[in-house]
C-alpha atoms as a PDB file:
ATOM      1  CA  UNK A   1     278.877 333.202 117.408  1.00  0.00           C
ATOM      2  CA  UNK A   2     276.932 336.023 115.784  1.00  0.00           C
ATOM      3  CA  UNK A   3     274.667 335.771 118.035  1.00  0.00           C
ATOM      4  CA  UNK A   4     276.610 336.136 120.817  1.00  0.00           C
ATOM      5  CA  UNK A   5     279.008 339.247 119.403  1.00  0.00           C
ATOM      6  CA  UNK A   6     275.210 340.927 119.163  1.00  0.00           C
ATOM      7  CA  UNK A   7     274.131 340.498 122.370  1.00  0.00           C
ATOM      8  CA  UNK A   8     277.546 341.369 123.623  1.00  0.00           C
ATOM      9  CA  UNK A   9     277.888 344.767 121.693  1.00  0.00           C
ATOM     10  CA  UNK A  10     273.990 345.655 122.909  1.00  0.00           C
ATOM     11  CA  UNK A  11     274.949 344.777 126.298  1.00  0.00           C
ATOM     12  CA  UNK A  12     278.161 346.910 125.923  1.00  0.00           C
ATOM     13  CA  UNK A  13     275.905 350.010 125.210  1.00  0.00           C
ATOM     14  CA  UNK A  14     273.244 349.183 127.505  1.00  0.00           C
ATOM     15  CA  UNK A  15     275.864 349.532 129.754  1.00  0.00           C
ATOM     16  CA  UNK A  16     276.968 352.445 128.520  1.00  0.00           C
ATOM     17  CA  UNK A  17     273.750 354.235 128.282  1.00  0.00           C
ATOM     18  CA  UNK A  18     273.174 353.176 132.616  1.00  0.00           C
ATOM     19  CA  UNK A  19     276.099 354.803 133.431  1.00  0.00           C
ATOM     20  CA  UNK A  20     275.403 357.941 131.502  1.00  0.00           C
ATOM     21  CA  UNK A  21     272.240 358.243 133.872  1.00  0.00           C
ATOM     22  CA  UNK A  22     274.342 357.040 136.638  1.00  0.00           C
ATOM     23  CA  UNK A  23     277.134 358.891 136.200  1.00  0.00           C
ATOM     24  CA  UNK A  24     274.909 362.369 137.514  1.00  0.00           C
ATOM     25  CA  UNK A  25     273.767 360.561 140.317  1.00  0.00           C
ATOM     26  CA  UNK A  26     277.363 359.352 141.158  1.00  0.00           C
ATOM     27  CA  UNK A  27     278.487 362.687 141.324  1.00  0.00           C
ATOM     28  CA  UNK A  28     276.030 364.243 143.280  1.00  0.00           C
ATOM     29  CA  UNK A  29     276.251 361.511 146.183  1.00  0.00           C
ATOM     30  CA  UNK A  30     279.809 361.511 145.831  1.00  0.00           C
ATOM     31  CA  UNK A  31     280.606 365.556 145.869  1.00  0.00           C
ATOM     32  CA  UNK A  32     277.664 366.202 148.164  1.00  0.00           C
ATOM     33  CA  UNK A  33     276.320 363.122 149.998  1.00  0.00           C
ATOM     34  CA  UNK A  34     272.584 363.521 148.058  1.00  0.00           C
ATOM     35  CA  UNK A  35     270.626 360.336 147.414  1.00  0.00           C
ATOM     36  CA  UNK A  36     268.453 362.053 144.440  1.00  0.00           C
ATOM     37  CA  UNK A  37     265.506 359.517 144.177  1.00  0.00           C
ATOM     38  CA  UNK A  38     264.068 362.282 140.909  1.00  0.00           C
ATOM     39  CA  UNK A  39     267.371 361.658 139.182  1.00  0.00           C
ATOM     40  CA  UNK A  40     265.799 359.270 136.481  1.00  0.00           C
ATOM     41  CA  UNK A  41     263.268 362.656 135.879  1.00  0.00           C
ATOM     42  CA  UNK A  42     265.857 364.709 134.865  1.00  0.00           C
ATOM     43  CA  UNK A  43     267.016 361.891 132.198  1.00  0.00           C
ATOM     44  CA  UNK A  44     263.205 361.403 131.181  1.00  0.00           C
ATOM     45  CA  UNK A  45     262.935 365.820 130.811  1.00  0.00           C
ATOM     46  CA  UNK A  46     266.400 365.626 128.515  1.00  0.00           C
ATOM     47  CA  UNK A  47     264.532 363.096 126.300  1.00  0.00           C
ATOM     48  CA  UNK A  48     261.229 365.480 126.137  1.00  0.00           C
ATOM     49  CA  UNK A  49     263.297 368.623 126.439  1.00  0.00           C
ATOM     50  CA  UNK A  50     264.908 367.596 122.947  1.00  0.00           C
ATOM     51  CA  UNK A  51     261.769 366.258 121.291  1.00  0.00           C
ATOM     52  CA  UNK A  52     259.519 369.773 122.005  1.00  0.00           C
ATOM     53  CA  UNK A  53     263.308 371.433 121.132  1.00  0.00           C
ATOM     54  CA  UNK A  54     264.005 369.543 117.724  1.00  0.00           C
ATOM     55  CA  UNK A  55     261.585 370.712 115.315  1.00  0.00           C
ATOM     56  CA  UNK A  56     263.008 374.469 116.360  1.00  0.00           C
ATOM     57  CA  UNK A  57     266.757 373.903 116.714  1.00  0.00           C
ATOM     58  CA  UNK A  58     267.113 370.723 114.628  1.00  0.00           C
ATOM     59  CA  UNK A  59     268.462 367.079 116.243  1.00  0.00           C
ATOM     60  CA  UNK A  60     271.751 368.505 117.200  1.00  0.00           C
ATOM     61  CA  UNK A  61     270.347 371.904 118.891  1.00  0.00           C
ATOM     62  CA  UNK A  62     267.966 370.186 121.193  1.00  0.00           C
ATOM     63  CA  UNK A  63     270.792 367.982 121.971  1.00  0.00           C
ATOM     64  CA  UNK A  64     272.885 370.541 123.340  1.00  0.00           C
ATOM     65  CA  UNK A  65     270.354 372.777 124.651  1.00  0.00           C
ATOM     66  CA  UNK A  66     268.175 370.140 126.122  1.00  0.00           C
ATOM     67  CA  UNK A  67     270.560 369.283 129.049  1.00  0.00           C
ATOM     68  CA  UNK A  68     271.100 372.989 129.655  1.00  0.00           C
ATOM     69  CA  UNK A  69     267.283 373.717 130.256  1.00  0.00           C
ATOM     70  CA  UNK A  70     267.450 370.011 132.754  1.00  0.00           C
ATOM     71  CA  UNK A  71     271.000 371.684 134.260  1.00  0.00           C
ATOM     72  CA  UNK A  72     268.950 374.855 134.830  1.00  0.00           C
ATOM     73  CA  UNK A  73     265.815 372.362 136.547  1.00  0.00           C
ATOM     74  CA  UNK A  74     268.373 370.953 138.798  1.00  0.00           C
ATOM     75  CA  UNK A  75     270.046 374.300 140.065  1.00  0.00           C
ATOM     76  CA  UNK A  76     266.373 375.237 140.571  1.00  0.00           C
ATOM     77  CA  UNK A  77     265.679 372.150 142.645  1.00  0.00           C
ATOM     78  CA  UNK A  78     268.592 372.432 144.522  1.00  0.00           C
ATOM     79  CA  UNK A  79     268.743 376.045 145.855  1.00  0.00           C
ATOM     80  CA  UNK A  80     264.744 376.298 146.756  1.00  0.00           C
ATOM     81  CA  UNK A  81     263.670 373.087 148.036  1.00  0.00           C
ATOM     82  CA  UNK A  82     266.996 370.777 148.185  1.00  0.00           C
ATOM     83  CA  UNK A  83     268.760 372.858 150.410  1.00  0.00           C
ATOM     84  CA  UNK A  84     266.201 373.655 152.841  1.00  0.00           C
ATOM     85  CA  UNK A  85     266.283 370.201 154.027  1.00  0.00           C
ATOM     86  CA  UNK A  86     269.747 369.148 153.498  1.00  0.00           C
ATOM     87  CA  UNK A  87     270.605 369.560 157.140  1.00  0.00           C
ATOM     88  CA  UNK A  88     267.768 367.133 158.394  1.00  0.00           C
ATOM     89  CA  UNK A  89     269.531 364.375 156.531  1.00  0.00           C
ATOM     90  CA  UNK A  90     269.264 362.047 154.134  1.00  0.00           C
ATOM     91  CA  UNK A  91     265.284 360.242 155.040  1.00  0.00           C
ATOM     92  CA  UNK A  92     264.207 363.753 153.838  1.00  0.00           C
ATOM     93  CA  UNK A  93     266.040 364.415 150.954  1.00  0.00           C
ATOM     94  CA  UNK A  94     264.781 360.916 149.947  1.00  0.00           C
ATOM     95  CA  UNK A  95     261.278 361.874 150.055  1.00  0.00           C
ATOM     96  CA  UNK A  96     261.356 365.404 148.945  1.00  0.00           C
ATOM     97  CA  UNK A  97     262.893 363.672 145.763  1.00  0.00           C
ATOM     98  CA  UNK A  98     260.597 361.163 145.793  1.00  0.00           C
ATOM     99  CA  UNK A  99     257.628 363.692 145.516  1.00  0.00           C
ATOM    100  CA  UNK A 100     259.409 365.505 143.087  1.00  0.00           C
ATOM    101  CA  UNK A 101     260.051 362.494 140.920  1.00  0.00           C
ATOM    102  CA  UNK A 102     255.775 362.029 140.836  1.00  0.00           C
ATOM    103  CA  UNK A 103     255.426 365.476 140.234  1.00  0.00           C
ATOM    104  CA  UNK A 104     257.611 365.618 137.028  1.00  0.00           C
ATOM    105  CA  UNK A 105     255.957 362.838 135.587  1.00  0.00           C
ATOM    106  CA  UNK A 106     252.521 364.417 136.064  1.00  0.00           C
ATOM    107  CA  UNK A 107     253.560 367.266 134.615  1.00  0.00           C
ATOM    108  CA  UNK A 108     255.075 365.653 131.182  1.00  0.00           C
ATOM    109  CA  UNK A 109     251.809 363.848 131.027  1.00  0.00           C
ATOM    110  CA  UNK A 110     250.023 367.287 131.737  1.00  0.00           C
ATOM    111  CA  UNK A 111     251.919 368.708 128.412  1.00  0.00           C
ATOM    112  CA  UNK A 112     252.600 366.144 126.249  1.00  0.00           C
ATOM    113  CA  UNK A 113     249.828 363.488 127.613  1.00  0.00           C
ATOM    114  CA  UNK A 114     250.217 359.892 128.354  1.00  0.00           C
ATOM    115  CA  UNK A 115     251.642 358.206 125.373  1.00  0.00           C
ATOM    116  CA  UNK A 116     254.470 357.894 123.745  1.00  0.00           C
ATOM    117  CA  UNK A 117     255.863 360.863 121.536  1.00  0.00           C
ATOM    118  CA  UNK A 118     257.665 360.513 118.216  1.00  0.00           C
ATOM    119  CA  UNK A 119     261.271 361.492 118.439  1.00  0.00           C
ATOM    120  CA  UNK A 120     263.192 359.921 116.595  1.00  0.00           C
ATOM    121  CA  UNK A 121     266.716 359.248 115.371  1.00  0.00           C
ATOM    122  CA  UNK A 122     267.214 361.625 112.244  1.00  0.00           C
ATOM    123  CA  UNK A 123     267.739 360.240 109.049  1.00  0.00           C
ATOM    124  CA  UNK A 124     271.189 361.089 108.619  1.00  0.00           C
ATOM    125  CA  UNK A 125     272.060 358.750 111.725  1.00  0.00           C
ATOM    126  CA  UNK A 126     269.478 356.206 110.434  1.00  0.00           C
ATOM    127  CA  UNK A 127     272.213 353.681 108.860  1.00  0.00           C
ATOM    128  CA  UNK A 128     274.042 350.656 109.546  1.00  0.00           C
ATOM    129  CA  UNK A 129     277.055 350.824 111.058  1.00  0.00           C
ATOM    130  CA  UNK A 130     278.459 347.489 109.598  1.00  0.00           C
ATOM    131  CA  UNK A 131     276.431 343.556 109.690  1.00  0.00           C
ATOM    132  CA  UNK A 132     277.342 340.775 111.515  1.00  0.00           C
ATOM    133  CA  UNK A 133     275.465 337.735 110.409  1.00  0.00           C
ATOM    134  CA  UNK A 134     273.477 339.361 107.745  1.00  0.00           C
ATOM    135  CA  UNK A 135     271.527 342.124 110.565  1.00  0.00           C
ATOM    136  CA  UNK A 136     272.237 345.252 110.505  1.00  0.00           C
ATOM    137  CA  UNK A 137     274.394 346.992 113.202  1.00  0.00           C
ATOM    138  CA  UNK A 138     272.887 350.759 113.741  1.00  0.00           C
ATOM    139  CA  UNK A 139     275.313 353.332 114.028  1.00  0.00           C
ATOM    140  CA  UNK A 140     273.449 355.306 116.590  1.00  0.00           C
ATOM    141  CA  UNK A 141     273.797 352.216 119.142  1.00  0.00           C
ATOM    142  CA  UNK A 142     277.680 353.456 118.944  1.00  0.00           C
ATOM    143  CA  UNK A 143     277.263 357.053 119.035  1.00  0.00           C
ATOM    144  CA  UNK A 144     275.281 356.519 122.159  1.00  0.00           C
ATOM    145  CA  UNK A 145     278.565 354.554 123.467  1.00  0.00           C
ATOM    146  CA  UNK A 146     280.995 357.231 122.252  1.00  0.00           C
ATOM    147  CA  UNK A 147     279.090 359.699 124.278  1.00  0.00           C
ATOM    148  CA  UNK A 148     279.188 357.920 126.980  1.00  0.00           C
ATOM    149  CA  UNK A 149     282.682 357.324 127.127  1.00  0.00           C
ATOM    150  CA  UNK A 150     283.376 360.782 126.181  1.00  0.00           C
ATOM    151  CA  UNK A 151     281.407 361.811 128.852  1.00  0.00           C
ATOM    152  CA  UNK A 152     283.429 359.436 131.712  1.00  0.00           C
ATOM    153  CA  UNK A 153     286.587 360.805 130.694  1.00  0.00           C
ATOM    154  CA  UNK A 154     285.613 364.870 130.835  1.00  0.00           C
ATOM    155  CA  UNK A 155     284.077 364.220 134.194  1.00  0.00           C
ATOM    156  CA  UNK A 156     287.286 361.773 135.337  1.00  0.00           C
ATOM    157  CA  UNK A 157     289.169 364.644 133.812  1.00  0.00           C
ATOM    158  CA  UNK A 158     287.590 367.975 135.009  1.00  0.00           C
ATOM    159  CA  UNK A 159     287.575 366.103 139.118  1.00  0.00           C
ATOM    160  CA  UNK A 160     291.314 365.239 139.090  1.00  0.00           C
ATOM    161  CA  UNK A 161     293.008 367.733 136.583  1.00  0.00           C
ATOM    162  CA  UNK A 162     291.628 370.911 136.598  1.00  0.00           C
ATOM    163  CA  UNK A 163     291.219 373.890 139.464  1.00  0.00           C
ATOM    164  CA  UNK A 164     287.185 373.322 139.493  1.00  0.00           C
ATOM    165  CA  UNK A 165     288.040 369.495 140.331  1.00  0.00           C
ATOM    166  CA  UNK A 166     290.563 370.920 143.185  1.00  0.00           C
ATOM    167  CA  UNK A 167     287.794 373.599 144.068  1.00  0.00           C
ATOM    168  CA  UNK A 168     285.225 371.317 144.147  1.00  0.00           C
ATOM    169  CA  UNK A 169     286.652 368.904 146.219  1.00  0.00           C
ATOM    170  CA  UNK A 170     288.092 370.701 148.769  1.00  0.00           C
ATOM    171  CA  UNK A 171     284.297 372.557 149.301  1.00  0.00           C
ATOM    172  CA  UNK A 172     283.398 368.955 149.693  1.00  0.00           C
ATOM    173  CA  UNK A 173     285.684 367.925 152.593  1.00  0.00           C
ATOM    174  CA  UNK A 174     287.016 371.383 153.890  1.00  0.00           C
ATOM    175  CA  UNK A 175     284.239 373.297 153.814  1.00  0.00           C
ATOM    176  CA  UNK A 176     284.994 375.761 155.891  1.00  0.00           C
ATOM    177  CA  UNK A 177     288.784 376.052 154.891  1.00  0.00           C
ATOM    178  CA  UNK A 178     287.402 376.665 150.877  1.00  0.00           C
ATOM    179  CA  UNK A 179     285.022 379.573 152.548  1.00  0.00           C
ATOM    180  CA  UNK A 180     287.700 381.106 154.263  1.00  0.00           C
ATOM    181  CA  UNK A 181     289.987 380.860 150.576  1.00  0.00           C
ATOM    182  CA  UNK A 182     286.949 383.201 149.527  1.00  0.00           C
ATOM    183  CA  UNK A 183     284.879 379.993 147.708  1.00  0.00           C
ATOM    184  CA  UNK A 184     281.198 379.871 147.604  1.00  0.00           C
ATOM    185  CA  UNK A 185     280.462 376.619 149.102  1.00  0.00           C
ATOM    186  CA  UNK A 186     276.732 376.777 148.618  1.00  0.00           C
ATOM    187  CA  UNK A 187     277.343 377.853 145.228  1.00  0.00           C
ATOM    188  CA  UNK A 188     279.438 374.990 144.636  1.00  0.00           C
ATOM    189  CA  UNK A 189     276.900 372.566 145.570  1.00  0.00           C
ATOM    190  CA  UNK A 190     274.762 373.871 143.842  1.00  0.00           C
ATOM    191  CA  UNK A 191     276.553 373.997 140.489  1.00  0.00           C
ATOM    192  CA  UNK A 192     277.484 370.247 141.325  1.00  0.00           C
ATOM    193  CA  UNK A 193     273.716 369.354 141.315  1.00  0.00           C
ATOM    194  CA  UNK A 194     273.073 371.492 138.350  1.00  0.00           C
ATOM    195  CA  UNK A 195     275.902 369.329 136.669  1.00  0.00           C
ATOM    196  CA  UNK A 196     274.716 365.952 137.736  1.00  0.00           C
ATOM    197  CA  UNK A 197     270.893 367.141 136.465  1.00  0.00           C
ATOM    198  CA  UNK A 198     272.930 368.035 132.742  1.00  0.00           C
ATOM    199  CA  UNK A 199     274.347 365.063 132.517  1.00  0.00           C
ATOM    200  CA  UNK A 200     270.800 362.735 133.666  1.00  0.00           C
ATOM    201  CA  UNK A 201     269.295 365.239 130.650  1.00  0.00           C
ATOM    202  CA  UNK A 202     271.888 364.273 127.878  1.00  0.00           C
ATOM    203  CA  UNK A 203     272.063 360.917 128.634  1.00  0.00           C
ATOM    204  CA  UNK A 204     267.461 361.074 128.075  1.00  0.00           C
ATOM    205  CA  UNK A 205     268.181 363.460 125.066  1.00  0.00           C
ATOM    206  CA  UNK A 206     270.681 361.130 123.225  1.00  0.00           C
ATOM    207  CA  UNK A 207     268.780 357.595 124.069  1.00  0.00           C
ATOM    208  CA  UNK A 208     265.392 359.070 124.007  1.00  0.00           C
ATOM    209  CA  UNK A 209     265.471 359.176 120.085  1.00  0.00           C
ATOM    210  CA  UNK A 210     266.493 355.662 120.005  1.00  0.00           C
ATOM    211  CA  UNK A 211     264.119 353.909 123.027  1.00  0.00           C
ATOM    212  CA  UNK A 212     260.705 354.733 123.278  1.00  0.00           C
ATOM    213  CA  UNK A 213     260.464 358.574 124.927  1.00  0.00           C
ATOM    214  CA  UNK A 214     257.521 358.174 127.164  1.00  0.00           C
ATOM    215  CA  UNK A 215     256.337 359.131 130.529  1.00  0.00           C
ATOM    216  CA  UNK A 216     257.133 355.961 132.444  1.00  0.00           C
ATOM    217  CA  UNK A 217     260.580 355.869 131.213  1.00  0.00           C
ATOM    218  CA  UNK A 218     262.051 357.270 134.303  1.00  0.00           C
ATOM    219  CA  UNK A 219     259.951 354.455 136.127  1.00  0.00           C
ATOM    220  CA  UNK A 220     261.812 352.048 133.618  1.00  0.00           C
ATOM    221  CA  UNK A 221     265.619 353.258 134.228  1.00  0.00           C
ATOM    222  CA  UNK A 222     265.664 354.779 137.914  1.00  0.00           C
ATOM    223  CA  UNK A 223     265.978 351.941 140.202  1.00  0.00           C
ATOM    224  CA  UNK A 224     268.519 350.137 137.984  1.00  0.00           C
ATOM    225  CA  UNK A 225     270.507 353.432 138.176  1.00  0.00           C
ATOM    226  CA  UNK A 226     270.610 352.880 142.232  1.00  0.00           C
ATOM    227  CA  UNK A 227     271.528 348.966 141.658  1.00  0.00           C
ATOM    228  CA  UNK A 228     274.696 350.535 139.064  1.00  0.00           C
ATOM    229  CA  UNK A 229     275.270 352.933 142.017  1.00  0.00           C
ATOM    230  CA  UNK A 230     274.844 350.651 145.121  1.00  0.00           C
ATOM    231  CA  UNK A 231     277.203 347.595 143.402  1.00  0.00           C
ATOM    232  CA  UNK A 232     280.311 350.397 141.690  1.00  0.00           C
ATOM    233  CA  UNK A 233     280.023 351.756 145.166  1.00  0.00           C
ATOM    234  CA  UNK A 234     278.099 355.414 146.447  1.00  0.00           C
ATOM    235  CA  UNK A 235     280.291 358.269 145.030  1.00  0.00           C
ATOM    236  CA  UNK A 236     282.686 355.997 142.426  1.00  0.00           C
ATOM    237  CA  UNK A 237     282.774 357.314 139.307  1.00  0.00           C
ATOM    238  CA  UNK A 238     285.352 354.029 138.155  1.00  0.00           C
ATOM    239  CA  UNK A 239     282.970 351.902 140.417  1.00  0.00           C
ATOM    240  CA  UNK A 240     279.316 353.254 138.427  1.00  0.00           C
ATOM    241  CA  UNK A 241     281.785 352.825 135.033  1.00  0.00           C
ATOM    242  CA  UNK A 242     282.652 348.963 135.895  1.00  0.00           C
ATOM    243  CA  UNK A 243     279.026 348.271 137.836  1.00  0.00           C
ATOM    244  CA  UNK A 244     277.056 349.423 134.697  1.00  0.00           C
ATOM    245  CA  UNK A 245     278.852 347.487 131.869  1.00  0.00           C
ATOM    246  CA  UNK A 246     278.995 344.488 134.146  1.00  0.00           C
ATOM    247  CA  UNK A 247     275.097 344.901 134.418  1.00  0.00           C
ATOM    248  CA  UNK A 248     274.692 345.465 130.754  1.00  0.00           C
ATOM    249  CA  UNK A 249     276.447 342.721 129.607  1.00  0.00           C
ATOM    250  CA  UNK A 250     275.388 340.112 131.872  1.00  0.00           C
ATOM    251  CA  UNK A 251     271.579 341.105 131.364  1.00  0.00           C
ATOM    252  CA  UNK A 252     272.470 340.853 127.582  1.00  0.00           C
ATOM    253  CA  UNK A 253     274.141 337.653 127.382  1.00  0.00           C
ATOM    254  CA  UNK A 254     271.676 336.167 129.928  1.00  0.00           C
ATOM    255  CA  UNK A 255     268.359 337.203 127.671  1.00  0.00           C
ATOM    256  CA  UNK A 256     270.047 334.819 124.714  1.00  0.00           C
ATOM    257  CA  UNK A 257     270.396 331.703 127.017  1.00  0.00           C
ATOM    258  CA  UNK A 258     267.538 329.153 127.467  1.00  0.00           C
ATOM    259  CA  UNK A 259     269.275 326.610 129.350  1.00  0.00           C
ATOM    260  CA  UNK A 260     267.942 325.815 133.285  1.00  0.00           C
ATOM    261  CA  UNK A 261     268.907 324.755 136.599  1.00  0.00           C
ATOM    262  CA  UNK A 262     267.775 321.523 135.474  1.00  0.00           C
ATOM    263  CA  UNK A 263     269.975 321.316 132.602  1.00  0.00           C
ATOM    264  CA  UNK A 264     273.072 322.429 134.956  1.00  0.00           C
ATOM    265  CA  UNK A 265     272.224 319.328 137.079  1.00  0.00           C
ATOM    266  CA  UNK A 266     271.985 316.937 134.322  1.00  0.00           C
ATOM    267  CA  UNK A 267     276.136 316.970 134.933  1.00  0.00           C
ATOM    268  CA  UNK A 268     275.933 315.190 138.064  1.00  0.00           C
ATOM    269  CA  UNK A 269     272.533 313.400 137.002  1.00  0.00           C
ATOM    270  CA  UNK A 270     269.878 315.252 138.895  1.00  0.00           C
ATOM    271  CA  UNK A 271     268.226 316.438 135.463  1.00  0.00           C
ATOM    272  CA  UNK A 272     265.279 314.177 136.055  1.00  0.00           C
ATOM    273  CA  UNK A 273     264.649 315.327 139.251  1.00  0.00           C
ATOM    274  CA  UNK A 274     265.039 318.640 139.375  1.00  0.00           C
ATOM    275  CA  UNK A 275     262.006 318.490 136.280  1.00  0.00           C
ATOM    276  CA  UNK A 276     260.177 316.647 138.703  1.00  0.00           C
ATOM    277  CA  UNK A 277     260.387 319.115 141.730  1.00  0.00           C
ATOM    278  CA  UNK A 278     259.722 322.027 138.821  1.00  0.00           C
ATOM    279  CA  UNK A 279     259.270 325.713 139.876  1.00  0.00           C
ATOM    280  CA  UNK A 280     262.455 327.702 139.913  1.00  0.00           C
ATOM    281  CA  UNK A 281     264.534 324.768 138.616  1.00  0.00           C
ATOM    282  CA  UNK A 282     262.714 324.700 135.604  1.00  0.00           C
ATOM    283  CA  UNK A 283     263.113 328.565 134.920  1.00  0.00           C
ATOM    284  CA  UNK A 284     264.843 329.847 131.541  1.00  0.00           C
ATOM    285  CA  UNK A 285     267.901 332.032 132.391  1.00  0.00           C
ATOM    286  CA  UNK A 286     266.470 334.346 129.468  1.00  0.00           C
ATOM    287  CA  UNK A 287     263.016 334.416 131.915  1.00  0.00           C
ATOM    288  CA  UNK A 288     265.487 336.085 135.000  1.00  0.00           C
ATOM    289  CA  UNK A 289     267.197 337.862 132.965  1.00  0.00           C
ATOM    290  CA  UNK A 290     265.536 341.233 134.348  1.00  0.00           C
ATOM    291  CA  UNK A 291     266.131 340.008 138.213  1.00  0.00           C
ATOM    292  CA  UNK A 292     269.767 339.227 137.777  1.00  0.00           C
ATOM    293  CA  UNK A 293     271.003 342.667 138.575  1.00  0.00           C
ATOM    294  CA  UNK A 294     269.135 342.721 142.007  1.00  0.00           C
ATOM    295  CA  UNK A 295     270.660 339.419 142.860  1.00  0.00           C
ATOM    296  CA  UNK A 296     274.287 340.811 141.958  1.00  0.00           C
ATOM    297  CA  UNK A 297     273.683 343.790 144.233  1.00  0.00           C
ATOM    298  CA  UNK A 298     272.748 341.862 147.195  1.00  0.00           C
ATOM    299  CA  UNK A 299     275.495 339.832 146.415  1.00  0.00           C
ATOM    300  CA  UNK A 300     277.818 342.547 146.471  1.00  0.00           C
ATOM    301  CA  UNK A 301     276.318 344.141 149.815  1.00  0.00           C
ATOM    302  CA  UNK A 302     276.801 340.889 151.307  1.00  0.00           C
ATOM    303  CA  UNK A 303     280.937 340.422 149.966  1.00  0.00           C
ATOM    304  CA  UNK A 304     281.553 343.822 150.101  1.00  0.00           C
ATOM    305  CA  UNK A 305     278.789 346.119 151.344  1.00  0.00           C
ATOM    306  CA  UNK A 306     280.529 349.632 150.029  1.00  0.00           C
ATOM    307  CA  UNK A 307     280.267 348.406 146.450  1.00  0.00           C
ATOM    308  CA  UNK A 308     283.310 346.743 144.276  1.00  0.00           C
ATOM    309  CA  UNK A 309     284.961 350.133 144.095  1.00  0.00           C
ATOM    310  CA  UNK A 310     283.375 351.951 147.031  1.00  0.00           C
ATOM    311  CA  UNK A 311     285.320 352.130 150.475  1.00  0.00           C
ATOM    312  CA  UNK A 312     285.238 349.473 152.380  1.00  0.00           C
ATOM    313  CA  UNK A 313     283.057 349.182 155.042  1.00  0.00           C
END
């Protein structure tokens, strides 16, 4: 049982942390129909943003000033290279991303070379939170999920309550209606993708100190960020919410479980042969754990191909 409250509180903020990447990339597809492939770089510069940033401004000054300097990167990207192509479509905005993506990680292995640096969580977050089963919970697992539900409810809050939300969305669908109210639309968009960049950089700054910070770590992350998008559905902030815990969790849970196909067909007594026939009948759950999320998204593009919050298509 304590096993299993474990793996479900890690796969609670796994979760957590997935949609805190997510959550940039959500917005930018969803405000301005941008399929950032580099989004995973701006979480990876957060983490290395606040590790060159902490020795000057202390753990909790790189972590606010980090994802301004990767908010500033993404307002950069988007006025001087994103928006040049934007009206060509998507294929190009896929691989001007994609280049970009390579040349960030070149450049972090240019400055701070090709291993892993040391930032760390800082001593006074370095405690247990409380033990289950005699192992000790940390208490920056949890801060990492308080920020990332803290950081769902401002953006939930700032779309649908405030004037920027109401701004925002009208440059989205009526652009030329919020020009003629006087609005910058290009401004807008671009203040959108500077947002979305923020958010990809405080999501690296606040898990970098806790998973290894290194330069394949955008590698690691980025394409399950597009399986969270594709399966909550392109532009859902609920959807990326619901997609990533469901991801986190059942990766979790599924790491802790041995059992086989073989042992689910003991119930109707094909144990013996299915251990005969071998191969992917014989498999450990725990050994697919990593491949599960790939076969839940093309589940969900076959059930419902605009995601399980998404519109329908």
């Amino acid at each position: 049982m304590d096993t299993f409250i474990v793996s479900l509180l890690n796969g609670l903020i796994y979760g957590l942390l997935l949609f805190m990447v997510s959550a940039g990339l959500t917005l930018i597809f969803g405000m301005m129909g941008v399929l950032n492939f580099a989004h995973a770089s701006f979480y990876m510069l957060g983490a290395y943003f606040a590790y060159a940033l902490q020795d000057v401004l202390g753990f909790w000054g790189a972590l606010v000033l980090s994802p301004l300097l990767v908010g500033f990167v993404g307002t950069v990207v988007e006025r001087f290279f994103l928006r040049r192509v934007h009206h060509h479509g998507h294929a190009h905005e896929l691989l001007l991303t994609f280049g970009l993506s390579f040349i960030i990680a070149e450049l972090v292995k240019l400055f701070f070379g090709n291993f892993p640096v040391n930032y760390r969580i800082p001593k006074s977050l370095d405690f247990a939170a409380f033990t289950i089963g005699g192992a000790n919970y940390p208490v920056y697992r949890l801060l990492m999920g308080a920020v990332a539900a803290a950081m769902f409810v401002a953006i939930y809050l700032l779309l649908t309550r405030t004037r920027v939300g109401i701004v925002v969305r009208s440059a989205i669908y009526r652009p030329r209606m919020a020009e003629a109210l006087g609005h910058n639309v290009p401004l807008v968009f671009m203040g959108v993708f500077g947002v979305g960049a923020a958010l990809a950089g405080l999501a690296g700054a606040v898990a970098g100190a806790f998973y290894t910070t290194n330069p394949n770590m955008a590698l690691e992350l980025g394409v399950m960020v597009f399986v969270v998008v594709v399966v909550g559905g392109l532009g859902s902030l609920e959807g990326a919410m619901l997609a990533s815990l469901l991801i986190g969790v059942i990766t979790s849970l599924a790491v802790a479980v041995d059992a086989t196909l073989a042992d689910a067909l003991g119930f109707v007594g094909a144990k013996a042969w299915a251990q005969g026939v071998g191969g992917l009948l014989t498999l450990k759950v725990s050994s697919l754990a990593a491949t599960i999320p790939f076969a839940l998204m093309l589940l969900v593009l076959l059930v419902r191909p605009g995601g399980l919050l998404g519109e329908k298509a």
